[in-house]
N, C-alpha and C. Protein backbone atom coordinates (compact mmCIF):
# COMPACT_ATOMS: atom_id res chain seq x y z
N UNK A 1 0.84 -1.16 0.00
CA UNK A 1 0.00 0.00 0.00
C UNK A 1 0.88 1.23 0.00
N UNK A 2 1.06 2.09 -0.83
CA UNK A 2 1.64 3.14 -1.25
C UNK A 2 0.82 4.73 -1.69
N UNK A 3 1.53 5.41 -1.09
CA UNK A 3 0.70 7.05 -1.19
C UNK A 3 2.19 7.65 -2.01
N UNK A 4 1.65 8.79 -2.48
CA UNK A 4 2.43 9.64 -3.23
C UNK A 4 2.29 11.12 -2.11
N UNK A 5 2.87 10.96 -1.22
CA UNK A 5 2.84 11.77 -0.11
C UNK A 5 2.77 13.89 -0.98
N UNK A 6 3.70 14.18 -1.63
CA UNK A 6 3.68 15.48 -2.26
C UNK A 6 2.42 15.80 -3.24
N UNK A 7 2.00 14.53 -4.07
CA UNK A 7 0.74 14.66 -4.62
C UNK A 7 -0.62 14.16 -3.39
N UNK A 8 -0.77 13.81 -2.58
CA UNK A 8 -1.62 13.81 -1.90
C UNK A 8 -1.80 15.32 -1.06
N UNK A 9 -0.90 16.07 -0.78
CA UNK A 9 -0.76 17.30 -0.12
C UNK A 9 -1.45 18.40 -1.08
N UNK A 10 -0.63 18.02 -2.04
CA UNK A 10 -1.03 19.04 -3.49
C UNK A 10 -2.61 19.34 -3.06
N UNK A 11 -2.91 18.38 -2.88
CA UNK A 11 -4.99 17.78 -3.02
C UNK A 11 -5.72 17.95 -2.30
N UNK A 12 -4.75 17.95 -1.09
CA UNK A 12 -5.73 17.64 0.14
C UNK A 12 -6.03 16.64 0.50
N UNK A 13 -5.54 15.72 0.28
CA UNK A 13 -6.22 13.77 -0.07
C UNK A 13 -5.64 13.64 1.21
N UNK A 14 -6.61 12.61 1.32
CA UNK A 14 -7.08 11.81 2.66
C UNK A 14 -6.66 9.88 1.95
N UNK A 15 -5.79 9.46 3.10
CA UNK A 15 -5.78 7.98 2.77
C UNK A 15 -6.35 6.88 4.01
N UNK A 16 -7.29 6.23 3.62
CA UNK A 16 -8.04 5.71 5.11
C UNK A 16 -7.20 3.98 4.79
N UNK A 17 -7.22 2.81 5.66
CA UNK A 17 -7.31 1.69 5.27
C UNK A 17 -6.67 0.80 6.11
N UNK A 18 -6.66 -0.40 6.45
CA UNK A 18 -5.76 -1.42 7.13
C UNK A 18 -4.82 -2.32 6.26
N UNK A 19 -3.40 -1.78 7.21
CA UNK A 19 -2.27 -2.38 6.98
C UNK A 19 -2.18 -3.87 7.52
N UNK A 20 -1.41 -4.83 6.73
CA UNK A 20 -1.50 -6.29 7.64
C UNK A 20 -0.10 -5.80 8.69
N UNK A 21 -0.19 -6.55 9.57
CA UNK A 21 0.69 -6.52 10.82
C UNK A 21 2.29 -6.93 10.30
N UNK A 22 2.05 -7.95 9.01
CA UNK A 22 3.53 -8.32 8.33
C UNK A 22 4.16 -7.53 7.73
N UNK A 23 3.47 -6.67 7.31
CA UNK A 23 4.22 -5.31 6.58
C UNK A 23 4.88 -4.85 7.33
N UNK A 24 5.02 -4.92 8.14
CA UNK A 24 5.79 -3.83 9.64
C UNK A 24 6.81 -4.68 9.70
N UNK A 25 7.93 -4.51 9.31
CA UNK A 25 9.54 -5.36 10.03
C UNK A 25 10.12 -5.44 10.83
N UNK A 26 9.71 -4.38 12.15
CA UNK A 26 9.99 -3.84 12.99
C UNK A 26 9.31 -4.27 14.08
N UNK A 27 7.77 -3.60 13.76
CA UNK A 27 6.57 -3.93 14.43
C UNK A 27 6.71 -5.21 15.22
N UNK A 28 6.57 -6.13 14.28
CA UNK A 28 5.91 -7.48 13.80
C UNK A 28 6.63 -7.90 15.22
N UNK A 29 7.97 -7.91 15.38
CA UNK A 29 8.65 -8.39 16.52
C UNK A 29 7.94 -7.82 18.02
N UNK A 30 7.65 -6.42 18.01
CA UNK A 30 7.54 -5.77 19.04
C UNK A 30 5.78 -6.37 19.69
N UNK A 31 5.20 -6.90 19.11
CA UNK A 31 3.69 -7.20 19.32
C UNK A 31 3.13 -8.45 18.90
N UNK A 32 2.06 -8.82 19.22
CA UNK A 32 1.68 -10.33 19.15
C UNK A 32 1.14 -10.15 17.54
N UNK A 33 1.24 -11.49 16.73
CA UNK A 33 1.75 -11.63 15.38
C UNK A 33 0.13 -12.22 15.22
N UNK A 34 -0.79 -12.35 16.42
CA UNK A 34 -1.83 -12.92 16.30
C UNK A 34 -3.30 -12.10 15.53
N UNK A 35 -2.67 -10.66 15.90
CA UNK A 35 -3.15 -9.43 15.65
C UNK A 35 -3.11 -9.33 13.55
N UNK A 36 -4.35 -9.06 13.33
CA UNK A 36 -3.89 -9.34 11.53
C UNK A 36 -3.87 -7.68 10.98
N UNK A 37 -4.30 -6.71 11.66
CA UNK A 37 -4.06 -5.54 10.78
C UNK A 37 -4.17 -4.06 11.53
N UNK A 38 -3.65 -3.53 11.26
CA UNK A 38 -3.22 -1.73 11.99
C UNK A 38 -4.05 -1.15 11.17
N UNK A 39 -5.08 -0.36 11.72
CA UNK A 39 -5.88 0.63 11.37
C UNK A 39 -5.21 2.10 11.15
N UNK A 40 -5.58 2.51 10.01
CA UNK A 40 -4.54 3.97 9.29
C UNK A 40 -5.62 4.90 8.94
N UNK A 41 -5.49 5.70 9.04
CA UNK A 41 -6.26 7.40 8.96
C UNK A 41 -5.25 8.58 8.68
N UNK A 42 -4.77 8.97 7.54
CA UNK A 42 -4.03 9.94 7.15
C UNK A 42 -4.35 10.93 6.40
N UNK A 43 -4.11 12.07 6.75
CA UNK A 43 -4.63 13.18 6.04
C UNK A 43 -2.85 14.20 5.38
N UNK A 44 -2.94 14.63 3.91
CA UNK A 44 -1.81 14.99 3.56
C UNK A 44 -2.20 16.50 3.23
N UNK A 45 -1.29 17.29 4.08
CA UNK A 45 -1.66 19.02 3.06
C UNK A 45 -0.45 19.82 3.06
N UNK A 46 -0.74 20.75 2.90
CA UNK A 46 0.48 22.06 2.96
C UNK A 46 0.56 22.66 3.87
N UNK A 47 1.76 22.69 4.68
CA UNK A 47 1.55 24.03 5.91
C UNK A 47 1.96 24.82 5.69
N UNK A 48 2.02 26.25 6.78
CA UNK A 48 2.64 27.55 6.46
C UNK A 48 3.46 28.01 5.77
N UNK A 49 4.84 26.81 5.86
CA UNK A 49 6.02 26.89 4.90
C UNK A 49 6.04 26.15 3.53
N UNK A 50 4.92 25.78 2.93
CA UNK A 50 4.66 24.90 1.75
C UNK A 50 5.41 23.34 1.91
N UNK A 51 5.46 22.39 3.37
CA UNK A 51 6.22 21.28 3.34
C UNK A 51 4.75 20.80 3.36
N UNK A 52 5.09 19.18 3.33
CA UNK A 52 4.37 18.30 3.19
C UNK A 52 3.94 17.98 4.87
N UNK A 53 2.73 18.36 5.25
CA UNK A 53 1.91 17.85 6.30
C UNK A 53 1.38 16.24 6.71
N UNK A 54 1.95 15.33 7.10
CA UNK A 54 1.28 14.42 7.49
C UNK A 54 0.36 14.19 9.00
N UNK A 55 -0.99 14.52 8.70
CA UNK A 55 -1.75 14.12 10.19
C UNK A 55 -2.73 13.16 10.22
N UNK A 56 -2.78 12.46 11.34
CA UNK A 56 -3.20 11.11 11.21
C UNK A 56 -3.49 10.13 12.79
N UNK A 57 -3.92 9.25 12.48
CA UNK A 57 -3.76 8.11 13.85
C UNK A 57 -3.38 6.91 12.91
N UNK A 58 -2.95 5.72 13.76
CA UNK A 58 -2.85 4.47 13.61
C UNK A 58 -2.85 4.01 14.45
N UNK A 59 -3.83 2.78 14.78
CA UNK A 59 -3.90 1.61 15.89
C UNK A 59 -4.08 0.64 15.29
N UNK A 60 -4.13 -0.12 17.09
CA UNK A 60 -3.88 -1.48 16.49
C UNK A 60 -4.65 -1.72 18.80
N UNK A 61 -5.26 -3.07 18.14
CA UNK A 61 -5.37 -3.89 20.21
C UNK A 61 -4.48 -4.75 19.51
N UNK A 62 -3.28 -4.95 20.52
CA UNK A 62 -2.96 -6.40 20.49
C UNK A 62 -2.20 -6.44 21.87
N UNK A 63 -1.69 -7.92 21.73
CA UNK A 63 -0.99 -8.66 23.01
C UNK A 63 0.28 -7.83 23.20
N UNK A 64 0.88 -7.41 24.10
CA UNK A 64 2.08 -6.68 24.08
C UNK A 64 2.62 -6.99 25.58
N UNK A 65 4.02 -7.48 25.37
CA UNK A 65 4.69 -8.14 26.96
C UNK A 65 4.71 -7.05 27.88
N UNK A 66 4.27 -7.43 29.13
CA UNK A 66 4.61 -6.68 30.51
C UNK A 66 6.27 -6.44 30.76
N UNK A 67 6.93 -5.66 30.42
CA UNK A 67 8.50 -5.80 30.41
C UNK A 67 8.49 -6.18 32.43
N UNK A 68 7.67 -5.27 32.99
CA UNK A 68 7.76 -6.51 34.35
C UNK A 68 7.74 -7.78 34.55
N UNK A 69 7.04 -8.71 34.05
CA UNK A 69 6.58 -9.66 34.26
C UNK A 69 6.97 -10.94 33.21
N UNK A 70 6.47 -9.88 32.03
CA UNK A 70 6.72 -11.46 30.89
C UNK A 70 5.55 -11.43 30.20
N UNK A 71 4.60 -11.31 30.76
CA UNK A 71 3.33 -11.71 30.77
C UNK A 71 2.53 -10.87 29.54
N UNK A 72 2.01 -11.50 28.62
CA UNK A 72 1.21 -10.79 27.40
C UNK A 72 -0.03 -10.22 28.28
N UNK A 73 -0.23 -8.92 27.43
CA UNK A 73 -1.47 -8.29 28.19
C UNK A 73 -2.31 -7.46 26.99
N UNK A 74 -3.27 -7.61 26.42
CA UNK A 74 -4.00 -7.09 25.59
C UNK A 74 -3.84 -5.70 25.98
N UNK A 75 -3.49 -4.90 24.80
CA UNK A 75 -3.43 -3.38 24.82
C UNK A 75 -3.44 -2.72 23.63
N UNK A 76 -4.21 -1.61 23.86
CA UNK A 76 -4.33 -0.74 22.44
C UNK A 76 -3.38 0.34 22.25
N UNK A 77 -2.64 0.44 21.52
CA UNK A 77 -1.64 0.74 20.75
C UNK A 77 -2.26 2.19 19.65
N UNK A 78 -1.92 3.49 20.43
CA UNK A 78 -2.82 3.90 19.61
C UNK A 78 -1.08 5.52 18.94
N UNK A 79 -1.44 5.73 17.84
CA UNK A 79 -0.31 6.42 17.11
C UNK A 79 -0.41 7.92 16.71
N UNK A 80 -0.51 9.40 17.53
CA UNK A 80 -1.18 10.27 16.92
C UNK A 80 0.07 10.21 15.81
N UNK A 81 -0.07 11.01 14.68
CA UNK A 81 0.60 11.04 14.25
C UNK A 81 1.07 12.56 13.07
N UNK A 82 1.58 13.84 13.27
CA UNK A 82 2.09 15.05 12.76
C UNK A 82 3.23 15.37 12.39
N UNK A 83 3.68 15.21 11.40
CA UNK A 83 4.53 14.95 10.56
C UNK A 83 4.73 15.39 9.77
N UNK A 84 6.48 16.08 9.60
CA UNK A 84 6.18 16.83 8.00
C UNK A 84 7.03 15.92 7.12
N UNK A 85 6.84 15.99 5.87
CA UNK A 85 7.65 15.03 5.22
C UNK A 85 8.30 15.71 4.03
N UNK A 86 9.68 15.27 3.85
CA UNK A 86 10.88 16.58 3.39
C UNK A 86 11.02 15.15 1.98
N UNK A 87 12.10 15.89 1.15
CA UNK A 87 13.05 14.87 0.04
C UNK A 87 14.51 14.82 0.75
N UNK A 88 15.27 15.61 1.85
CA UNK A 88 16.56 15.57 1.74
C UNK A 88 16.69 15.75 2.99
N UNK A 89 17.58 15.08 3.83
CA UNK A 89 18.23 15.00 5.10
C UNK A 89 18.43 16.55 5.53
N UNK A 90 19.25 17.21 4.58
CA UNK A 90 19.23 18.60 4.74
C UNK A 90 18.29 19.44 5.16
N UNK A 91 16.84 19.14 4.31
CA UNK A 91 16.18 20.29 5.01
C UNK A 91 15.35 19.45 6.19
N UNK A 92 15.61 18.19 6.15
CA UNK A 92 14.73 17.28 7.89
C UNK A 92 15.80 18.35 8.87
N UNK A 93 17.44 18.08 8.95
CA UNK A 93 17.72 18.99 9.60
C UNK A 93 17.28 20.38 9.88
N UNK A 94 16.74 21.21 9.51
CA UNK A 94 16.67 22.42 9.60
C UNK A 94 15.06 22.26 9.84
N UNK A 95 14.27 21.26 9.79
CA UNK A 95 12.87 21.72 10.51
C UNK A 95 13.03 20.91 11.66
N UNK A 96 14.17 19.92 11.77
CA UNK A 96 13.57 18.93 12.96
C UNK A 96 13.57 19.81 14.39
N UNK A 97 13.89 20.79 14.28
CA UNK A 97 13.94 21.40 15.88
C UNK A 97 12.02 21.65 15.85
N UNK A 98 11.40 22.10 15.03
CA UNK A 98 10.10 22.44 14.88
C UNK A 98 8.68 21.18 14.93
N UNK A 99 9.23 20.32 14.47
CA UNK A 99 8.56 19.27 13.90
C UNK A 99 9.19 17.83 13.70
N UNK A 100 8.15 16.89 13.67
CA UNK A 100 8.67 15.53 13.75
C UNK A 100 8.83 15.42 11.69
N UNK A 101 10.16 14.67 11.52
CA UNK A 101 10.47 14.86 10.02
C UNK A 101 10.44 13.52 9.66
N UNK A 102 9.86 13.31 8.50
CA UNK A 102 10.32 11.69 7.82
C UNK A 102 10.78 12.36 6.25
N UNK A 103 12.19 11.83 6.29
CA UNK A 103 12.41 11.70 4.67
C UNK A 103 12.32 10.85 3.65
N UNK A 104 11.40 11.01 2.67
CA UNK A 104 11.01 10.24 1.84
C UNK A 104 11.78 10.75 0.27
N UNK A 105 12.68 10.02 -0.01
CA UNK A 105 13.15 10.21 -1.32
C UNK A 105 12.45 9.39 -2.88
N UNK A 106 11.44 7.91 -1.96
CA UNK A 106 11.26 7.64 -3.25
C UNK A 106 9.64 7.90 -3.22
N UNK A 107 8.79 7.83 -4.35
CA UNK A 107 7.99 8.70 -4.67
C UNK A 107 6.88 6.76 -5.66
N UNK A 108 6.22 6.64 -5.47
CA UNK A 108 5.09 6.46 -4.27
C UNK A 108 5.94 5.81 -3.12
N UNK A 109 5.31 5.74 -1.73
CA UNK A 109 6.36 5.24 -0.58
C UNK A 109 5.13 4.44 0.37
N UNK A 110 5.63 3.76 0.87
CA UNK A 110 4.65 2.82 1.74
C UNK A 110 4.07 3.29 2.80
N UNK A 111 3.11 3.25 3.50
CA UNK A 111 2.42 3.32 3.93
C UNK A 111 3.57 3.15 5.43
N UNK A 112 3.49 1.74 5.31
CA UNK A 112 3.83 1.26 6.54
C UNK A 112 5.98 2.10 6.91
N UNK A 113 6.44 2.79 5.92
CA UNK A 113 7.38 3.09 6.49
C UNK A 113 7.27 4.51 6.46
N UNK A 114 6.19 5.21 6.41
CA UNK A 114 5.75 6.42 6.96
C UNK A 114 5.05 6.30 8.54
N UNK A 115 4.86 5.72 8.96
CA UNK A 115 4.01 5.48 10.24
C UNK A 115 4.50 4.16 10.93
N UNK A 116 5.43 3.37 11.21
CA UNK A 116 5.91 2.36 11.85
C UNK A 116 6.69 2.95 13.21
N UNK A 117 7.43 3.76 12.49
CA UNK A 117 8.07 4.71 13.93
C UNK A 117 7.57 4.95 14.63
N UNK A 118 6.14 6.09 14.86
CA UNK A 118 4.99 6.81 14.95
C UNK A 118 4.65 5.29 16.08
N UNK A 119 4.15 3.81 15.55
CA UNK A 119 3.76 3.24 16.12
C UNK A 119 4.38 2.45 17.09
N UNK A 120 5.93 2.28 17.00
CA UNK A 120 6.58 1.13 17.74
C UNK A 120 7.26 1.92 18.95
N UNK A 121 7.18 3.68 18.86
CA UNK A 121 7.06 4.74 19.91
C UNK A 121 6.25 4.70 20.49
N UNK A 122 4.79 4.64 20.07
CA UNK A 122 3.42 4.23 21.11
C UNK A 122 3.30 3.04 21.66
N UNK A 123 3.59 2.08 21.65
CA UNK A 123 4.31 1.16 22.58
C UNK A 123 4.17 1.87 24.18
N UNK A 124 3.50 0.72 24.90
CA UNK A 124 3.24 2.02 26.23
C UNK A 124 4.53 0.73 26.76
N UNK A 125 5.52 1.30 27.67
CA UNK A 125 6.22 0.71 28.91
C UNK A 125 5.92 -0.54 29.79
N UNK A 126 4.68 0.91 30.29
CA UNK A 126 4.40 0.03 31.31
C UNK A 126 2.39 -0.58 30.88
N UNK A 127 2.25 -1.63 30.57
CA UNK A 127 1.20 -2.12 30.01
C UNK A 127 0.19 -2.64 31.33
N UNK A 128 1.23 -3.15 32.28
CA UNK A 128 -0.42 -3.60 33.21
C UNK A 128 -0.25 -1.82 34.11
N UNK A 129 -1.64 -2.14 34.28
CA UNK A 129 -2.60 -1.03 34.32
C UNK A 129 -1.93 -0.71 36.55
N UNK A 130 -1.82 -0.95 37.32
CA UNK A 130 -0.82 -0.66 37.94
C UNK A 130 0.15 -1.62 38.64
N UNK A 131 1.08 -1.07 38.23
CA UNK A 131 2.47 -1.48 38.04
C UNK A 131 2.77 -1.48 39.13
N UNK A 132 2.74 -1.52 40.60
CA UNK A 132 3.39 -1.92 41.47
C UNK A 132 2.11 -2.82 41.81
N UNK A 133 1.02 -3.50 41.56
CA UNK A 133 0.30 -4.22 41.46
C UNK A 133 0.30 -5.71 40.41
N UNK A 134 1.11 -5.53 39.69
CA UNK A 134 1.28 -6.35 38.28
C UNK A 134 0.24 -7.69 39.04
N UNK A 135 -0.41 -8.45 37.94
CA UNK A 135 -0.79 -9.32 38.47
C UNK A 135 0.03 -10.58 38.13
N UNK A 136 0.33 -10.59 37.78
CA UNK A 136 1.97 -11.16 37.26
C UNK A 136 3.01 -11.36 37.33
N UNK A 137 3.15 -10.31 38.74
CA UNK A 137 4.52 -10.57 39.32
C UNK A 137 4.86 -12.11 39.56
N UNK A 138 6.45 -12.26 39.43
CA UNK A 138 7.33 -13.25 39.71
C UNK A 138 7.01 -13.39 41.35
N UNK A 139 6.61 -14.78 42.07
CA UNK A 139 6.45 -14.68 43.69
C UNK A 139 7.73 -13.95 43.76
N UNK A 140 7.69 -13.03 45.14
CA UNK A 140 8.61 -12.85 46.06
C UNK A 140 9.26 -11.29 45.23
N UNK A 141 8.50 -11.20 44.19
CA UNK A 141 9.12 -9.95 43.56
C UNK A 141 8.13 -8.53 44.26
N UNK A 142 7.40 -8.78 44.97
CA UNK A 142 6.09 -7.88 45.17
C UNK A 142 7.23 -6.33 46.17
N UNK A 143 6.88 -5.37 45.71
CA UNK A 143 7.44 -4.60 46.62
C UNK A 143 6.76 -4.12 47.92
N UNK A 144 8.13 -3.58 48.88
CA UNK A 144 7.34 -2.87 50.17
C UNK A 144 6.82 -2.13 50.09
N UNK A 145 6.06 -2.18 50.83
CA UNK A 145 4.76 -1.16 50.89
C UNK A 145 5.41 0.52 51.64
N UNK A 146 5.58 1.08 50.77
CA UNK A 146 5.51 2.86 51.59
C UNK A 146 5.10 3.26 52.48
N UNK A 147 5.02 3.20 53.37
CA UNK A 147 3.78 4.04 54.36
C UNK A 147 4.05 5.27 54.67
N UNK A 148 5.43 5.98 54.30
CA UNK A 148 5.46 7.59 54.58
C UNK A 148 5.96 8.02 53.49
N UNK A 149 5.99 9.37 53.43
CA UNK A 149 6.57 10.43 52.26
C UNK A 149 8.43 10.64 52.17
N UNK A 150 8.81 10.09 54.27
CA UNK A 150 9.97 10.41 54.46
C UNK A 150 11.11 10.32 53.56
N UNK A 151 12.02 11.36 53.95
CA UNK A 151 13.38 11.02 53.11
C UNK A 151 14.14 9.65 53.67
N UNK A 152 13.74 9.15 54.87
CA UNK A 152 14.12 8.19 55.12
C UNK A 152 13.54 6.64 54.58
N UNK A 153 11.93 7.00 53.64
CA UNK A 153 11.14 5.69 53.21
C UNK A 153 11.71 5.71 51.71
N UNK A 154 12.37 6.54 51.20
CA UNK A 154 12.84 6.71 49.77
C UNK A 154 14.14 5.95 49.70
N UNK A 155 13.95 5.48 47.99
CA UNK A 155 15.52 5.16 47.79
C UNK A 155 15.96 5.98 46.66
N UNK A 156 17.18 6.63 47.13
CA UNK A 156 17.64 7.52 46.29
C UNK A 156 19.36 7.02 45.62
N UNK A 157 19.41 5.85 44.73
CA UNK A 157 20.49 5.23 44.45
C UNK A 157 21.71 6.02 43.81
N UNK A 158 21.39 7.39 43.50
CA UNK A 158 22.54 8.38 43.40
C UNK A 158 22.32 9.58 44.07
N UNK A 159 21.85 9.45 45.04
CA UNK A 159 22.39 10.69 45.97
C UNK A 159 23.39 10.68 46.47
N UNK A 160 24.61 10.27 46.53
CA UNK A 160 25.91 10.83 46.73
C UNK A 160 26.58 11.09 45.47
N UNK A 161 26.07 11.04 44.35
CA UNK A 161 26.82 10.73 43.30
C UNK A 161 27.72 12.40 42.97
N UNK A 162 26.74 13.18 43.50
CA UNK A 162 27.38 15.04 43.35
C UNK A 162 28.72 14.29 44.11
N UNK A 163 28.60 14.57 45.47
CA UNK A 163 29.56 14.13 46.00
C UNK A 163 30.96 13.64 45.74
N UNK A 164 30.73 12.38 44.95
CA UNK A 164 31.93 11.83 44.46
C UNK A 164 32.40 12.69 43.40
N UNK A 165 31.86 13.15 42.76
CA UNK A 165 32.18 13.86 41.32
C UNK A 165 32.92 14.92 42.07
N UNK A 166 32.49 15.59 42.79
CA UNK A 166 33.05 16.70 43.42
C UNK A 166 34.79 16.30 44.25
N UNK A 167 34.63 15.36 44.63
CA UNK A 167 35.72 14.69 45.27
C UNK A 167 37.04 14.14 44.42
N UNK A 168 36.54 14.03 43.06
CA UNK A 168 37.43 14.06 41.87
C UNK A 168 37.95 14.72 41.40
């Protein structure tokens, strides 16, 4: 599935449709393979400076590991996505302080390598819903319970670290 990103802007064109999950090379690893297709909504125009506008979403529900635990946990995966899209590294440099840049040199360009980034960034961390709760924890991994705010109930594993630096 391929858009002509500079002629869609030209237009105003709108590209709606579902990507299969294999198209993604990237993806495919990062999420359950059980999942058959990423939902796409893209809109292409001109902004202030005449570049190529990409705005959009892409999702997807699928299984995605608890990096706590291990444990697959159904989650929706969702991609805003604003984007300008350049021909030359050169001028991505000079807007990327402004804007998120994709350079596209070849002309129609895929779908899926305009928006894969966009999605394997939305990737949430932390997937079960609270995390010092996991239901999934490994026995014996469960943490202590807080009961004060103190500087003494905290762990602060580089607070001396000024210190040493200073001592150097």
């Amino acid at each position: 599935m391929k858009v002509s990103p500079h002629e869609y802007a030209r237009n105003n064109r709108r590209w709606r449709g579902e990507v299969p999950v294999t198209a993604f090379d990237r993806l495919v690893h990062e999420i359950s393979t059980d999942t058959e297709c990423v939902e796409v909504q893209l809109a292409f125009s001109r902004d202030e400076n005449d570049h190529v506008r990409m705005q959009g979403q892409a999702s997807i529900t699928t299984d995605v590991a608890c990096h706590r635990c291990g444990e697959s946990i159904t989650t929706a995966i969702v991609a805003d996505i604003d984007a300008r899209i350049v021909r030359s590294e050169e001028l991505a440099s000079d807007l990327a302080h402004d804007a998120d840049v994709i350079v596209v040199t070849d002309n129609p360009v895929s779908v899926t390598e305009l928006i894969e980034d966009d999605l394997i960034m939305s990737i949430p961390w932390r997937v079960c819903e609270h995390q010092e709760d996991c239901p999934n924890l490994f026995e014996g991994e469960a943490q202590e319970p807080n009961d004060g705010d103190s500087d003494d109930s905290m762990q602060r594993p580089f607070a001396n670290l000024r210190q040493l630096l200073n001592d150097h």
